[in-house]
Protein backbone atom coordinates (compact mmCIF):
# COMPACT_ATOMS: atom_id res chain seq x y z
CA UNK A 1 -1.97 -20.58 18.30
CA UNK A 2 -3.74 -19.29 15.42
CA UNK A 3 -1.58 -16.96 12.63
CA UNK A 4 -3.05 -13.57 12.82
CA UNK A 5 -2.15 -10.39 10.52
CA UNK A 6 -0.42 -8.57 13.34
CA UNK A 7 2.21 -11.95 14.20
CA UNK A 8 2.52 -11.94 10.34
CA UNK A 9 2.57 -7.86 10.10
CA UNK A 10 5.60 -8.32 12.77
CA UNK A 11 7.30 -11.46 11.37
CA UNK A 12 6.96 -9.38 7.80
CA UNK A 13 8.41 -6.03 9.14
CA UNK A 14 11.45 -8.27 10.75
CA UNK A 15 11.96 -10.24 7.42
CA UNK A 16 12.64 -6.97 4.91
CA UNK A 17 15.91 -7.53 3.11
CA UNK A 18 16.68 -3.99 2.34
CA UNK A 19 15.82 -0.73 4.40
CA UNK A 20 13.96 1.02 1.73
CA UNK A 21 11.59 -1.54 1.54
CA UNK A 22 8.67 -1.92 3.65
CA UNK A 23 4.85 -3.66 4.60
CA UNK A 24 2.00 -2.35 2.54
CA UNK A 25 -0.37 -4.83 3.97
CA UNK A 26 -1.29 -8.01 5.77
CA UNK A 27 -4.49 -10.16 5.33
CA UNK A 28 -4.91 -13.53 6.66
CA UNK A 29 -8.32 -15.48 5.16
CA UNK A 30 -10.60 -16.86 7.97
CA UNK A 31 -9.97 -20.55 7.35
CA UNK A 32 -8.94 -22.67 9.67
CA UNK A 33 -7.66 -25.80 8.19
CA UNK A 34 -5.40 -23.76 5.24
CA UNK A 35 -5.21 -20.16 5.54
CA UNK A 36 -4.20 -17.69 2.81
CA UNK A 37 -1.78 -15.10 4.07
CA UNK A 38 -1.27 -12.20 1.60
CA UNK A 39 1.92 -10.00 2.36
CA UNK A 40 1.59 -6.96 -0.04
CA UNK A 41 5.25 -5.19 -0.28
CA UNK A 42 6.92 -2.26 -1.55
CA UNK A 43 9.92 -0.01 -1.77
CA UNK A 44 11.31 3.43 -2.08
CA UNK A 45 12.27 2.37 -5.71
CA UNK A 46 9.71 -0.23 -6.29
CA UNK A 47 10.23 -3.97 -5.15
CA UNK A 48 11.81 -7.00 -7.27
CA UNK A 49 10.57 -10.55 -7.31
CA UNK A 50 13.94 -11.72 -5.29
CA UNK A 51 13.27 -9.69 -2.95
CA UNK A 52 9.31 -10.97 -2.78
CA UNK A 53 10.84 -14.02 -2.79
CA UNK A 54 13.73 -13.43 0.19
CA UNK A 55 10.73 -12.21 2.13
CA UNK A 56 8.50 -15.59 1.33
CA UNK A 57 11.71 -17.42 2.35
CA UNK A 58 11.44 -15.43 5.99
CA UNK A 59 8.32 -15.56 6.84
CA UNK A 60 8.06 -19.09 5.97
CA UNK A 61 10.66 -20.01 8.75
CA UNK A 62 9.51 -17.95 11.43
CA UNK A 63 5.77 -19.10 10.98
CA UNK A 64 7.71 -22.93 11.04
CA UNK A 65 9.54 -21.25 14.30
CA UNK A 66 6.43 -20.18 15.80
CA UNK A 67 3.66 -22.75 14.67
CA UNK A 68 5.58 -25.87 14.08
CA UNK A 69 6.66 -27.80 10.74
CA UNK A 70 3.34 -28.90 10.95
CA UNK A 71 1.01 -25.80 10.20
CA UNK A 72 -0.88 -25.62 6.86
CA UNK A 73 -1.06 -22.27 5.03
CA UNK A 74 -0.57 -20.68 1.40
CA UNK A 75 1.51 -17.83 1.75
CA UNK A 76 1.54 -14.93 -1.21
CA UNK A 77 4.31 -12.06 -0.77
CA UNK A 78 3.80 -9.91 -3.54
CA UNK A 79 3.41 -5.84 -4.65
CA UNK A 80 0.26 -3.65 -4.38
CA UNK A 81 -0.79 -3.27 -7.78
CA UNK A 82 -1.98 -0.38 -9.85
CA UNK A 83 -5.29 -0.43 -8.28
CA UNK A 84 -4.62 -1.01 -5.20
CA UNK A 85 -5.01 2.40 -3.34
CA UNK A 86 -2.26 3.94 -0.95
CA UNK A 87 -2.37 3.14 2.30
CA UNK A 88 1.18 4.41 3.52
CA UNK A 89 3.11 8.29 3.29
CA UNK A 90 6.08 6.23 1.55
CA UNK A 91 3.53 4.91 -1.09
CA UNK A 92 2.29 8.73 -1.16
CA UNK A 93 6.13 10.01 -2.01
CA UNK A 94 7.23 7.03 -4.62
CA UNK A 95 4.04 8.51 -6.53
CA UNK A 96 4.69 12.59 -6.54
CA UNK A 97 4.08 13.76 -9.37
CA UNK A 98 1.23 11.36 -10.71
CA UNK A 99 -2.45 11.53 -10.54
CA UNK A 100 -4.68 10.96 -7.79
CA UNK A 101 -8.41 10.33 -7.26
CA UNK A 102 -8.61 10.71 -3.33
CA UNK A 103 -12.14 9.68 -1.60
CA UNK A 104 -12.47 11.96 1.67
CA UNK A 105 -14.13 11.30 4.90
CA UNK A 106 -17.23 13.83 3.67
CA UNK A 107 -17.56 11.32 0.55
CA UNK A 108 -16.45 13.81 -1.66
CA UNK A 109 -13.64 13.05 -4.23
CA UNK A 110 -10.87 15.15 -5.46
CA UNK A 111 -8.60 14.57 -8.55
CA UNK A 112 -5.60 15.70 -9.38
CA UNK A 113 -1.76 15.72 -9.59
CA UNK A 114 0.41 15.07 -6.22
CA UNK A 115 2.81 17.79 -5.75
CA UNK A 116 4.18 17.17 -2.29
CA UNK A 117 3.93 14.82 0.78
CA UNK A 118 4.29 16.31 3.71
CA UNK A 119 4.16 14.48 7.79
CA UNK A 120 1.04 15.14 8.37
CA UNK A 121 -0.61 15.05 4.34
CA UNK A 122 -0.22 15.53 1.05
CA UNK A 123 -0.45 18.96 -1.64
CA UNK A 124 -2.85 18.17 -4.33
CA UNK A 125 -3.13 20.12 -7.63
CA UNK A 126 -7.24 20.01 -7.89
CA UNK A 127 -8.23 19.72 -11.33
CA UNK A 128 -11.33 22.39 -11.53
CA UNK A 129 -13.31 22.02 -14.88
CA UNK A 130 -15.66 24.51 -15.70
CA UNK A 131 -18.03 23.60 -18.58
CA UNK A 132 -16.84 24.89 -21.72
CA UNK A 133 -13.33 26.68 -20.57
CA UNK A 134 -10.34 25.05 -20.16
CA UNK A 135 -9.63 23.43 -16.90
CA UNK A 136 -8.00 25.56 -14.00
CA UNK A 137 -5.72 23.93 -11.00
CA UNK A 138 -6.07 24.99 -7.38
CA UNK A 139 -3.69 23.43 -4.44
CA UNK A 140 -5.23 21.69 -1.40
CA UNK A 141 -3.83 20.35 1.31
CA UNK A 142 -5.50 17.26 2.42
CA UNK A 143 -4.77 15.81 6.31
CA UNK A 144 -3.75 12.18 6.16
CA UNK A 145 -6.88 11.77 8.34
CA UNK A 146 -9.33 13.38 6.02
CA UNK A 147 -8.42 10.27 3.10
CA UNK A 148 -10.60 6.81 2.96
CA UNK A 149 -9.02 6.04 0.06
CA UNK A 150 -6.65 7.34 -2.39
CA UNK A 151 -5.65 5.52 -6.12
CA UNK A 152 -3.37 6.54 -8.75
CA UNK A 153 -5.21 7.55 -11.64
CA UNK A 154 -3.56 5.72 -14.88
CA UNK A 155 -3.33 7.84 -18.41
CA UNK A 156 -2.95 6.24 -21.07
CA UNK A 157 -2.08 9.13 -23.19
């Protein structure tokens, strides 16, 4: 049986040592003789590298479970870094507060700073700049639906 992203979504899901945390994302490369399986990871209050680690430890054993001692794969459990865009609503509420530069499903882009997350989307302050004034902020709720991707804008002031 060949290891898929869903049986490694699953395993991943079954192998979190602490409730808060939780599975950003699962990709599994298209070789066959020594796949790479990246398990991206997170938590309410961030994620350590023990607990990347307890999760390595898991998965390993139930792919050995599954697949047999046997099976040949490279296995990466790590974070979602800065740029890599939010995917979840938990992801959404560790980063209230912060700025955003969300791509909608009409291709446009908005930026601006996360107020709220709600079930069903998130409140975004809109940054509005007008050409010579100073720039004005207008709340918009976008649907959860409405986002093809959304990043966290880093400031380095």
């Amino acid at each position: 049986m060949a290891i898929t992203a869903t049986t490694v979504r699953e395993m991943a899901e079954a192998c979190l040592p602490e409730p808060d945390l939780f599975i950003v994302d699962v990709s599994v490369s298209a070789s066959a003789v020594r796949p790479k399986i990246v398990v991206l990871a997170d938590g309410e209050q961030g994620i350590t590298i023990s607990q990347c680690a307890t999760i390595s430890r898991r998965i390993n054993k139930r792919i050995e479970e599954t697949e047999g001692e046997e099976v040949s794969y490279v296995l990466e459990v790590s974070s979602p870094g800065v740029d890599f865009p939010l995917t979840q609503p938990k992801q959404y509420q560790r980063n209230v507060g912060r700025h955003l530069k969300v791509k909608l499903q009409d291709d446009t882009e908005k930026t601006g700073k996360l107020e709220e997350v709600t079930e069903t989307g998130i409140l975004l302050l809109e940054e509005k700049k007008q050409k010579g004034k100073k720039a004005t902020y207008e709340p918009v709720q976008i649907p959860f639906g409405e986002i093809v991707k959304a990043n966290v804008v880093i400031s380095f002031k």
